[in-house]
Protein backbone atom coordinates (compact mmCIF):
# COMPACT_ATOMS: atom_id res chain seq x y z
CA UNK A 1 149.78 28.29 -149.91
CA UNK A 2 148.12 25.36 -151.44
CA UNK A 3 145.87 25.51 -154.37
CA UNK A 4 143.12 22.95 -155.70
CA UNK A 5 140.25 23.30 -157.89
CA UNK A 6 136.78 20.93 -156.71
CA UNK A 7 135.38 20.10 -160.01
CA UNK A 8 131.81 18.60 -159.84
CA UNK A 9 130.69 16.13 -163.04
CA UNK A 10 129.60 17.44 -166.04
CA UNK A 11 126.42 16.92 -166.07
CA UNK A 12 125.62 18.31 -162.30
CA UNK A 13 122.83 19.89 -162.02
CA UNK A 14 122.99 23.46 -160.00
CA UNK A 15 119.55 24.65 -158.70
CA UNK A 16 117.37 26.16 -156.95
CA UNK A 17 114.26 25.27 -154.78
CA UNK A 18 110.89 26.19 -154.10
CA UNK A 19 107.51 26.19 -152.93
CA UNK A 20 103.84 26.97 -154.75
CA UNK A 21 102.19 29.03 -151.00
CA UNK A 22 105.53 30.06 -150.25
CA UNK A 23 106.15 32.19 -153.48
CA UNK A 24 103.03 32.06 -155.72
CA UNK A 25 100.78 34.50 -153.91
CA UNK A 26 96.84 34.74 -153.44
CA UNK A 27 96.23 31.06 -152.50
CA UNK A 28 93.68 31.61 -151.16
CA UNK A 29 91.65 27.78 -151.55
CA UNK A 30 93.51 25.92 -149.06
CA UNK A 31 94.40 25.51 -145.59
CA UNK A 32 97.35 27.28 -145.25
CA UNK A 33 95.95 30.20 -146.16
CA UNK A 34 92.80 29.56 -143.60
CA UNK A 35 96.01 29.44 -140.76
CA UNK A 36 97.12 32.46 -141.72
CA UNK A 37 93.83 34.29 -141.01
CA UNK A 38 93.57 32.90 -137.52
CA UNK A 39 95.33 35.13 -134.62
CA UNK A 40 98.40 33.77 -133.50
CA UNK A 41 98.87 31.14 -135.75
CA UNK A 42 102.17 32.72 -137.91
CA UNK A 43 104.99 34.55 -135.87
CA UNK A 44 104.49 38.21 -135.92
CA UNK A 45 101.22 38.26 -137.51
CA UNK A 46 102.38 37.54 -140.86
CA UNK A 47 100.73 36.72 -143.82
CA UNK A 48 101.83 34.98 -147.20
CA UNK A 49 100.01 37.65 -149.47
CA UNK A 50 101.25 37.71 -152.74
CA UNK A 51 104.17 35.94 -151.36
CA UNK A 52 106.57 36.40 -154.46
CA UNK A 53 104.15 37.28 -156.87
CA UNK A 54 104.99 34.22 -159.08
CA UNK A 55 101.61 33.53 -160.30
CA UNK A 56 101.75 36.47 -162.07
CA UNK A 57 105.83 37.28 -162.61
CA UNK A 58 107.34 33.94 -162.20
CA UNK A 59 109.28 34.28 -165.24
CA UNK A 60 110.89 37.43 -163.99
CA UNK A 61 112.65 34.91 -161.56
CA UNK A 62 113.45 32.97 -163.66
CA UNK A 63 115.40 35.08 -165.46
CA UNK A 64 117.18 35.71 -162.80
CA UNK A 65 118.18 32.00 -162.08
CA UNK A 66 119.09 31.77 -165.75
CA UNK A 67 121.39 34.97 -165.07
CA UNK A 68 123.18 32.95 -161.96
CA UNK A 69 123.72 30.26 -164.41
CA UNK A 70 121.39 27.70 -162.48
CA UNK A 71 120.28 24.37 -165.14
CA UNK A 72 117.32 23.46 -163.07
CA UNK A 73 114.85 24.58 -160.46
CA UNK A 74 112.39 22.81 -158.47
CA UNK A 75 109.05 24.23 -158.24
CA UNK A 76 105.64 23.16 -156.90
CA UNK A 77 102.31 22.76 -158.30
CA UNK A 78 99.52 24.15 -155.87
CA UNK A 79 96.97 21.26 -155.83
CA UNK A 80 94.14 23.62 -154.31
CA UNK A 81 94.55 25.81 -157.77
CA UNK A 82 94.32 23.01 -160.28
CA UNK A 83 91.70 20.90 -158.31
CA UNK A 84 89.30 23.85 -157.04
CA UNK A 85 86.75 21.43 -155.49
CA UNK A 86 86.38 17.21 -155.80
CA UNK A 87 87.28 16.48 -159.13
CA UNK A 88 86.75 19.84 -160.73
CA UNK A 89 89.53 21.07 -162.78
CA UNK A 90 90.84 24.15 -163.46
CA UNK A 91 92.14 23.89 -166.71
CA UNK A 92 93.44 27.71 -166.91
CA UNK A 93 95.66 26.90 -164.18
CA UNK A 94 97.20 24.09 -165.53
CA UNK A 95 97.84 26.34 -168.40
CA UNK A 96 99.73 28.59 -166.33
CA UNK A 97 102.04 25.96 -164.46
CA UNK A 98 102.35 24.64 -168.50
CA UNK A 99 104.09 28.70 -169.20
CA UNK A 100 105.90 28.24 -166.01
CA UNK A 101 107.63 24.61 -167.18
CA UNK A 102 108.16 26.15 -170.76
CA UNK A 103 109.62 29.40 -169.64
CA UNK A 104 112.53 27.34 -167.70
CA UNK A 105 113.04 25.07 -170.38
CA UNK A 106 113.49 27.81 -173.15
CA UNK A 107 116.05 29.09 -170.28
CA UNK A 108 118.14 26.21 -170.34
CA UNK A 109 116.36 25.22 -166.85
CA UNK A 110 115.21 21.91 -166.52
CA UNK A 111 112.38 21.80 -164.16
CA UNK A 112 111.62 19.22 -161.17
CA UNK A 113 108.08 19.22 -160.28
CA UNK A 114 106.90 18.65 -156.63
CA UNK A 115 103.26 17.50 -156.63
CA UNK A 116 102.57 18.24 -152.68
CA UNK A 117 104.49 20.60 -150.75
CA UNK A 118 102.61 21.13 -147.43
CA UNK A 119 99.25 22.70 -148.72
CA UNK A 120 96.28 20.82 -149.15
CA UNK A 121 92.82 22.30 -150.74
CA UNK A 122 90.40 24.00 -148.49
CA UNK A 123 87.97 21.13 -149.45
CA UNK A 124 90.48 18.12 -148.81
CA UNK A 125 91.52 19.31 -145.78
CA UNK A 126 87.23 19.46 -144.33
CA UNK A 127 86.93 16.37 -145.34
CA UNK A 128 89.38 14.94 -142.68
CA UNK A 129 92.63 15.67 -145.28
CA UNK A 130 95.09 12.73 -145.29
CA UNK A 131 92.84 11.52 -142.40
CA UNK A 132 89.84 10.49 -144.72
CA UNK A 133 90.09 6.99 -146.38
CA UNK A 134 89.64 8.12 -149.80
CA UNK A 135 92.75 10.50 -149.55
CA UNK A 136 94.86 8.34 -151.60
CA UNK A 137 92.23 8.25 -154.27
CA UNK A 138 91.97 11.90 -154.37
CA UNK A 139 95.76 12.98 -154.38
CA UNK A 140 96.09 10.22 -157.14
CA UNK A 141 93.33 11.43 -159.41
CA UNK A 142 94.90 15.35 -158.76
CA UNK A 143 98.64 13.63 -159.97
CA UNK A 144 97.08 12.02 -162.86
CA UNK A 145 95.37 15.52 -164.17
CA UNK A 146 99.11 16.76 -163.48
CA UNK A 147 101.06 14.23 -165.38
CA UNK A 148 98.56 14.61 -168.51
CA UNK A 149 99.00 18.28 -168.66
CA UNK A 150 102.89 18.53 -168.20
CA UNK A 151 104.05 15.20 -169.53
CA UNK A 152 105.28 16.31 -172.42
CA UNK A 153 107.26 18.88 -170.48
CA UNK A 154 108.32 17.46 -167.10
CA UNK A 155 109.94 13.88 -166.61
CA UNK A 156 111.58 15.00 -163.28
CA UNK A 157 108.70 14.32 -160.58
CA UNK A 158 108.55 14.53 -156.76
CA UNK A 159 105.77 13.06 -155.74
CA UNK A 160 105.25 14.51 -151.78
CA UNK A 161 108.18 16.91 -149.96
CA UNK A 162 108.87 15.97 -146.56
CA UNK A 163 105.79 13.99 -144.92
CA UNK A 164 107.83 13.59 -141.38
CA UNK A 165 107.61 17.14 -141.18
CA UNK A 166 103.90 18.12 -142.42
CA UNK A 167 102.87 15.42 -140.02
CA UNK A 168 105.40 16.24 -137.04
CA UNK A 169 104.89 19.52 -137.27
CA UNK A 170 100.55 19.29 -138.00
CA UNK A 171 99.73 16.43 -135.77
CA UNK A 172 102.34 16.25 -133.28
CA UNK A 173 103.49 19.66 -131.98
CA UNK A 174 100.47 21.68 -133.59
CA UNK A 175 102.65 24.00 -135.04
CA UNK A 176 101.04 23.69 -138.53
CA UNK A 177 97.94 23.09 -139.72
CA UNK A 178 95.22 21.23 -138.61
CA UNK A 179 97.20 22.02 -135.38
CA UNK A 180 96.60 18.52 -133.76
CA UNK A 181 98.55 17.25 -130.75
CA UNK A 182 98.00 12.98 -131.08
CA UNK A 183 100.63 10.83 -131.99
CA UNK A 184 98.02 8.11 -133.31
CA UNK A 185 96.31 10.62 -135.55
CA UNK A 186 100.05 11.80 -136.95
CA UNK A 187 101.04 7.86 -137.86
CA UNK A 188 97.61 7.35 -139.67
CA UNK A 189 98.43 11.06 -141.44
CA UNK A 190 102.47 9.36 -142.38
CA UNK A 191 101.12 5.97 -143.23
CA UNK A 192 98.96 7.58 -145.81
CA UNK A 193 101.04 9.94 -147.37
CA UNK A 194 103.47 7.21 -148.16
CA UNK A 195 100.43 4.75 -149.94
CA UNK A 196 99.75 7.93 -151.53
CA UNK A 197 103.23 8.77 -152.80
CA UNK A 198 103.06 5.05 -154.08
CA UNK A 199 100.06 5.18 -155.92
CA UNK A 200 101.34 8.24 -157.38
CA UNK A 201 104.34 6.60 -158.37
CA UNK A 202 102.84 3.58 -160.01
CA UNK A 203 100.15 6.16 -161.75
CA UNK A 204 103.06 8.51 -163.39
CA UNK A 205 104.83 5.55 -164.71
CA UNK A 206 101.76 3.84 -166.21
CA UNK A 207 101.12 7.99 -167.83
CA UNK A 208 104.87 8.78 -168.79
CA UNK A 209 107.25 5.56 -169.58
CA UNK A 210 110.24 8.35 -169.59
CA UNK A 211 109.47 9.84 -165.94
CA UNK A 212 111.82 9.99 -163.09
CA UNK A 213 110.23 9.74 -159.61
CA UNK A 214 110.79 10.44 -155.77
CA UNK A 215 110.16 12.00 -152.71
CA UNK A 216 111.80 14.57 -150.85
CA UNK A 217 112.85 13.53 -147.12
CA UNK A 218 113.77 15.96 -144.42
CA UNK A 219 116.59 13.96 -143.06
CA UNK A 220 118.02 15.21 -139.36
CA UNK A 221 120.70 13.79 -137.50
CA UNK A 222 119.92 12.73 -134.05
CA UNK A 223 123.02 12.77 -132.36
CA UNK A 224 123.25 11.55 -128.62
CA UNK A 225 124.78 14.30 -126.57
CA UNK A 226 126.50 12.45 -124.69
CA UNK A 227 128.38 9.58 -126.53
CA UNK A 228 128.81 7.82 -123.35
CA UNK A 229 124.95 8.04 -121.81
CA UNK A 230 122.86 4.53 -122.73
CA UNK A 231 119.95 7.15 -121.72
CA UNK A 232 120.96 9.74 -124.33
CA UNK A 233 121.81 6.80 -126.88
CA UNK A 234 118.72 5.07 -126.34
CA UNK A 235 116.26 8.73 -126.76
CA UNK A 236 118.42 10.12 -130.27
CA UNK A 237 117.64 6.22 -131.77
CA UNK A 238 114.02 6.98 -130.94
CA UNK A 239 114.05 10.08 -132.78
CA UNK A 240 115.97 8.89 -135.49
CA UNK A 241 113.36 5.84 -135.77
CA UNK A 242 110.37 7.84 -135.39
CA UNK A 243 111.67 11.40 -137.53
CA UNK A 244 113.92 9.03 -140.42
CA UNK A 245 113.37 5.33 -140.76
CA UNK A 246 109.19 5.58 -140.28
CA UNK A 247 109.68 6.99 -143.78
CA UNK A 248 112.51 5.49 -145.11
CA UNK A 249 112.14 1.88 -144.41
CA UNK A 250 108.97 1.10 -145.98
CA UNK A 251 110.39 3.36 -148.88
CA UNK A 252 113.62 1.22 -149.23
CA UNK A 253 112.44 -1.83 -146.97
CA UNK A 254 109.25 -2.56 -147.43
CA UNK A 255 108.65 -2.72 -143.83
CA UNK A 256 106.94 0.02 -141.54
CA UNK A 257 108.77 0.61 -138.31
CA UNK A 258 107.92 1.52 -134.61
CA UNK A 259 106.31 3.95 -133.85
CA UNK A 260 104.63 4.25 -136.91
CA UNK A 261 103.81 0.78 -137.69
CA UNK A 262 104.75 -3.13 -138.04
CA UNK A 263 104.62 -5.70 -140.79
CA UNK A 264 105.43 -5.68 -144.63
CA UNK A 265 105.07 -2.56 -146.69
CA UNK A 266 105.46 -4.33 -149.51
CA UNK A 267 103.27 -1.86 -151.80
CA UNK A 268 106.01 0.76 -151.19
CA UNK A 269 109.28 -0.63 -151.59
CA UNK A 270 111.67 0.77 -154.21
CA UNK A 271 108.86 2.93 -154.95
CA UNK A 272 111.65 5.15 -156.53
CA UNK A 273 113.91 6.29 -159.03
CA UNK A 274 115.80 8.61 -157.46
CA UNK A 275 115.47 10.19 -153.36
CA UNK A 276 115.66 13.55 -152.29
CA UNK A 277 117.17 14.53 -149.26
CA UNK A 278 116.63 18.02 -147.66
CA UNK A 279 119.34 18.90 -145.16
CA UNK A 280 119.55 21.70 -143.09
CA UNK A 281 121.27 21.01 -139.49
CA UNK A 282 121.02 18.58 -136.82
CA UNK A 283 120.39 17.83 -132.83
CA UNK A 284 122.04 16.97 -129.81
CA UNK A 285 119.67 14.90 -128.16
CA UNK A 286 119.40 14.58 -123.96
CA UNK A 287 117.56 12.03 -122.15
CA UNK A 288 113.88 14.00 -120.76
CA UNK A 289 111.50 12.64 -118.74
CA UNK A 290 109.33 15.62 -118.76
CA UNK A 291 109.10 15.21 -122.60
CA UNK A 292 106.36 12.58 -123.44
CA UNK A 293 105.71 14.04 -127.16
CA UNK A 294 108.95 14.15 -128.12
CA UNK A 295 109.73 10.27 -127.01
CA UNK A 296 111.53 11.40 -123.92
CA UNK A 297 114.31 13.31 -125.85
CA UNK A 298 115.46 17.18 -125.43
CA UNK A 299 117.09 18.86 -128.61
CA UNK A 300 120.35 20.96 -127.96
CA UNK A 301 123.44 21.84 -129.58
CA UNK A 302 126.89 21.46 -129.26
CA UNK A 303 128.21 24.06 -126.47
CA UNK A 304 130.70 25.45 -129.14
CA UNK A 305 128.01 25.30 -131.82
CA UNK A 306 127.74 28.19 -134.62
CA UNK A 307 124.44 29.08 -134.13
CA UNK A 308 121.78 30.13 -137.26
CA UNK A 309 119.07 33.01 -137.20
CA UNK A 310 116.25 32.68 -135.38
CA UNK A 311 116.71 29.65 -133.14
CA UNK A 312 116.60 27.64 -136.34
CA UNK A 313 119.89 25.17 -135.27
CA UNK A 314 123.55 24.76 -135.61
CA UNK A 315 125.57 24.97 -138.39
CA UNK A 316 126.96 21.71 -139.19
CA UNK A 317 127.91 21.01 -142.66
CA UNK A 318 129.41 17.71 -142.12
CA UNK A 319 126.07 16.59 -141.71
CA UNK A 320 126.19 16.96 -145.66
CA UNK A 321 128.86 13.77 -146.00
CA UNK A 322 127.76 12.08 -143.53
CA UNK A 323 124.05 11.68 -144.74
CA UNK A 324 125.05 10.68 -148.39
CA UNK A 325 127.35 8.53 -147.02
CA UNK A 326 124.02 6.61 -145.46
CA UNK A 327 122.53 6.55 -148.23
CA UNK A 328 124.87 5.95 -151.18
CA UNK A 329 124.54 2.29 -150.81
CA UNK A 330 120.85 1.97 -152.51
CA UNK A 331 122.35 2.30 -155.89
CA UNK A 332 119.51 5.43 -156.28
CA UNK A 333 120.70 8.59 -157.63
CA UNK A 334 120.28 11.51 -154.79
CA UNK A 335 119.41 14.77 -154.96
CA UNK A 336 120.34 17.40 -152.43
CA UNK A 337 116.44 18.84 -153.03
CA UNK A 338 117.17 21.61 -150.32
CA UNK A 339 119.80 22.94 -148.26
CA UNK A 340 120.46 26.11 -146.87
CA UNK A 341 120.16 28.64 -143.60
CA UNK A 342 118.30 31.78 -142.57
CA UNK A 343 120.39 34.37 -142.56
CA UNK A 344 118.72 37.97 -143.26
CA UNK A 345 122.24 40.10 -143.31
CA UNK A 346 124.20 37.55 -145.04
CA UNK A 347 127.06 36.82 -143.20
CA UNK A 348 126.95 33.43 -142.79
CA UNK A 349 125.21 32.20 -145.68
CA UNK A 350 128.27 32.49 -148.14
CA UNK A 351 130.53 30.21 -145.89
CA UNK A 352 127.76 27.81 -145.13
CA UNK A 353 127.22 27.48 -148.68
CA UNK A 354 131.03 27.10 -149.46
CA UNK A 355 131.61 24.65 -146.58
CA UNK A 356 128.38 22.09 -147.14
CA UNK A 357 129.10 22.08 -151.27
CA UNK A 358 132.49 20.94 -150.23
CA UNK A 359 130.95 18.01 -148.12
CA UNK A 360 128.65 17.23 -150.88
CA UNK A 361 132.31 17.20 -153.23
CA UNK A 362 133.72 14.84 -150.54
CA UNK A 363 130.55 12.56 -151.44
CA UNK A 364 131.28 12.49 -154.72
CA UNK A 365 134.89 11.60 -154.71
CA UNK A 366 134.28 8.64 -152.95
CA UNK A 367 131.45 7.56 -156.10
CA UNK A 368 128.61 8.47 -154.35
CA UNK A 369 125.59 8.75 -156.58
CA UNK A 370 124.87 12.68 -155.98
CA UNK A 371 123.26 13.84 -159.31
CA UNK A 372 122.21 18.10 -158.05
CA UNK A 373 121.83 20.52 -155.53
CA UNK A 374 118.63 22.63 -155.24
CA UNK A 375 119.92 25.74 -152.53
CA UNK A 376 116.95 26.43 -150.38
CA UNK A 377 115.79 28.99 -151.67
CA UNK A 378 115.93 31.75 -154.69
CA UNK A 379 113.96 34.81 -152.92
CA UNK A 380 112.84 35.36 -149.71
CA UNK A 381 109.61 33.84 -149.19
CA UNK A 382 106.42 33.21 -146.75
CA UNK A 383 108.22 30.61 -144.31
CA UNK A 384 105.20 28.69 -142.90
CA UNK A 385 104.81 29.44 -139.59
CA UNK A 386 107.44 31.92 -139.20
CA UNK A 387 106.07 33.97 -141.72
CA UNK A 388 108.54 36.77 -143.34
CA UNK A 389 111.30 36.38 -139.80
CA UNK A 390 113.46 34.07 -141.56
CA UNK A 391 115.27 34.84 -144.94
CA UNK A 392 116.63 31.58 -146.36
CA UNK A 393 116.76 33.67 -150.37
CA UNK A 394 120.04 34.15 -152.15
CA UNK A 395 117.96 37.07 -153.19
CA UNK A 396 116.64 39.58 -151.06
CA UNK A 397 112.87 40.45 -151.33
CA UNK A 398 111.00 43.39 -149.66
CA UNK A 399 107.36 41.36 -149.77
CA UNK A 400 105.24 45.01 -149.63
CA UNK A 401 106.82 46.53 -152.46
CA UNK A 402 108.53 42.98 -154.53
CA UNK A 403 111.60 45.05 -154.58
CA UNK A 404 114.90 42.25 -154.91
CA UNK A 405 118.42 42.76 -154.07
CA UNK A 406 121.13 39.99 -154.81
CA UNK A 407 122.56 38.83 -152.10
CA UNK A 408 126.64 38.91 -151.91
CA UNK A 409 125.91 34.81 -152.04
CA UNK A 410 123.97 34.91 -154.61
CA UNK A 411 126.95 35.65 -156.68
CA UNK A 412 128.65 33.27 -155.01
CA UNK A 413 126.67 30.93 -155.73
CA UNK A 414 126.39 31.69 -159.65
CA UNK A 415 130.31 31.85 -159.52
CA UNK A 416 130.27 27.77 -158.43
CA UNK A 417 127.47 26.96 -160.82
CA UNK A 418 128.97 28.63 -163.52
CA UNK A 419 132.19 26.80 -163.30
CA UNK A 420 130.49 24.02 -161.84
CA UNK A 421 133.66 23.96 -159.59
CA UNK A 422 134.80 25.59 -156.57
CA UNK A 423 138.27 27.86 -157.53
CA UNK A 424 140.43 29.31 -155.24
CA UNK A 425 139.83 32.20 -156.76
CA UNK A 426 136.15 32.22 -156.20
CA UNK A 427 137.40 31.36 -152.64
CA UNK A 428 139.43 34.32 -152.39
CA UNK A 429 136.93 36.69 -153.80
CA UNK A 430 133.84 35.45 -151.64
CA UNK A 431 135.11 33.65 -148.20
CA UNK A 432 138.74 33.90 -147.93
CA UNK A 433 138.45 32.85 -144.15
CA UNK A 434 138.19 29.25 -145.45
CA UNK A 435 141.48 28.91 -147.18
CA UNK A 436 143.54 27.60 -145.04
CA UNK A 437 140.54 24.97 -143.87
CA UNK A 438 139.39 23.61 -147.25
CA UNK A 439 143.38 23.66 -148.17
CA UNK A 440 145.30 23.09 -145.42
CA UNK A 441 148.80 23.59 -145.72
């Protein structure tokens, strides 16, 4: 049988990523935690809690990444906890995120810091949150406290994760909070969050002449399903403009784009060092007439599709390839900031994992500028609205008791990032189903 060895470069980084509300515990100042409390709101009445108890045992985590062999881990600062009320500071928690940042570097963990990661503060959010005209203001005084603290620490920065999705999923469907349903409402939410992510920029470079800066962008294939239909063709462009390129053109443009917006975005372009893309599946998209809110388009899958827990998509790994691929021509270095599936028993996380870091290999053989990989996620956490019913951790977490049990991929994972290359023998050991399709004879 053939043999081959995927080495990744030397300096790849192998991580992990996360999220303050979804693992911190106790947040109680902002407006996730305000959904939580209302009936209905999170799928079988859950709760975050104390999530993963990292405000208290973070490090205890983190020893457990260092264990896997992981040389980074992406983490989020909880802007309700360090900004308690307009422009009051709590400087004890900026101490602790300062114990977190040190505790992975004396790991050998280099830590990338996301300054938004869906949860606003309690006091933001009343005033009309990303609605209110002073909301870039406010998130760039918060970054600036941020940068001041953990300068000297953190050079790695993402300034806002995924703003298609907090403002698809809080303005459009109402499936998050403020639970809105008005398209006009969710562009003036997007427009905002990308002035904000580029006053944020242009405020961490003026504080730190060293810092690295991006964004992280859900990024979800649209794919027409039928090739053939100008109706199908015409609805999965529509998607694709109003999910993708509303936030990636005036990123890498400089130009808004329908339905968002027209004209020059000139303030935003090349407003970064480096992109993040979080990838996770992708749609099959049939022409609807009966749906107005999502531009006339119905999501399916392919009919032999692989299917992942809880409705959450298909697996489809050479989505992996084929998104660098888009994107390797910006001369940027990209970041796989998350990518992973649900997957509660296990058994089809290890292959998913084996068959998307290949894609990501592909990517790289052909020069494309992928610099790490940040698996979504470490432990089993609070999942927004579907609360505790979808395990994405390589680590298994019982949330009423904090007891963890490594998952069979989490040593699968540590076996890659050890060697920082995918063996036959780790193969063998972990997912010998795939030999003959990652080497064919």
């Amino acid at each position: 049988m053939p043999k081959a060895t995927f080495h990744f470069p030397p300096d790849f980084l192998w991580g992990v990523a996360t999220a303050s509300h979804q693992v911190e515990g106790h947040n109680t100042n902002n407006q996730w935690w305000a959904w939580e409390q209302q009936e209905g709101r999170i799928k079988q009445g859950g709760v975050s809690g104390m999530a993963c108890n990292w405000w208290e045992n973070a490090e205890l985590d983190f020893d457990r990444a260092e264990a896997m062999g992981l040389n980074t881990l992406r983490l989020s600062i909880e802007w309700s906890r360090v900004e308690v009320a307009p422009s009051r500071i709590d400087t004890a928690a900026l101490d602790r995120y300062r114990e977190m940042v040190r505790g992975l570097h004396a790991r050998g963990i280099e830590p990338m810091v996301t300054l938004h990661h869906f949860s606003d503060p309690l006091w933001f959010a009343e005033q009309g949150g990303w609605l209110n005209e002073n909301a870039v203001a406010y998130f760039t005084r918060y970054v600036e406290q941020v940068v001041k603290a953990l300068g000297d620490e953190v050079t790695l920065w993402c300034t806002i994760n995924e703003p298609n999705v907090y403002t698809v999923l809080g303005y459009v469907l109402g499936d998050f909070p403020p639970g809105i349903q008005d398209q006009r409402q969710a562009y003036r939410v997007l427009r905002a969050m990308l002035k904000a992510h580029a006053a944020a920029y242009r405020r961490i470079h003026q504080l730190q002449v060293k810092a690295r800066v991006g964004l992280a962008h859900n990024y979800r294939f649209f794919d027409p399903y039928n090739p053939r239909s100008p109706r199908d063709r015409w609805v999965a462009r529509i998607q694709d403009l109003g999910y993708n390129q509303s936030v990636l053109n005036p990123l890498l443009k400089g130009t808004w784009s329908l339905p968002v917006g027209v004209g020059f975005a000139w303030g935003l372009r090349r407003k970064l060092d480096w992109l993040g893309l979080n990838y996770y599946t992708r749609d099959l998209i049939q022409f609807d007439k009966e749906a107005r809110a999502k531009f006339f388009g119905r999501a399916t899958h392919a009919p032999d599709a692989e299917l992942l827990d809880g409705n959450y998509g298909e697996l489809y790994p050479e989505g992996m390839f084929r998104m660098l691929k888009k994107f390797a021509y910006m001369g940027l270095p990209l970041y796989i900031t998350e990518n992973g599936i649900p997957d509660a028993d296990d058994d089809q996380r290890p292959r998913a994992l084996l068959l998307h870091l290949h894609q990501m290999w592909r990517a790289l053989q052909e020069n494309m500028p992928v610099k790490g990989y940040y698996h979504w996620t470490l432990t089993d956490n609070f999942e927004w609205a579907e609360g505790w019913t979808l395990r994405f951790g390589l680590i298994e977490l019982d949330p009423e008791t904090q007891e963890r049990t490594l998952r069979p991929s989490a040593n699968l994972y540590s076996a890659i990032a050890r060697g920082n290359a995918i063996t036959p023998e780790i193969l063998n050991a972990y997912v010998p189903v795939l030999r003959s399709e990652l080497f064919p004879e």
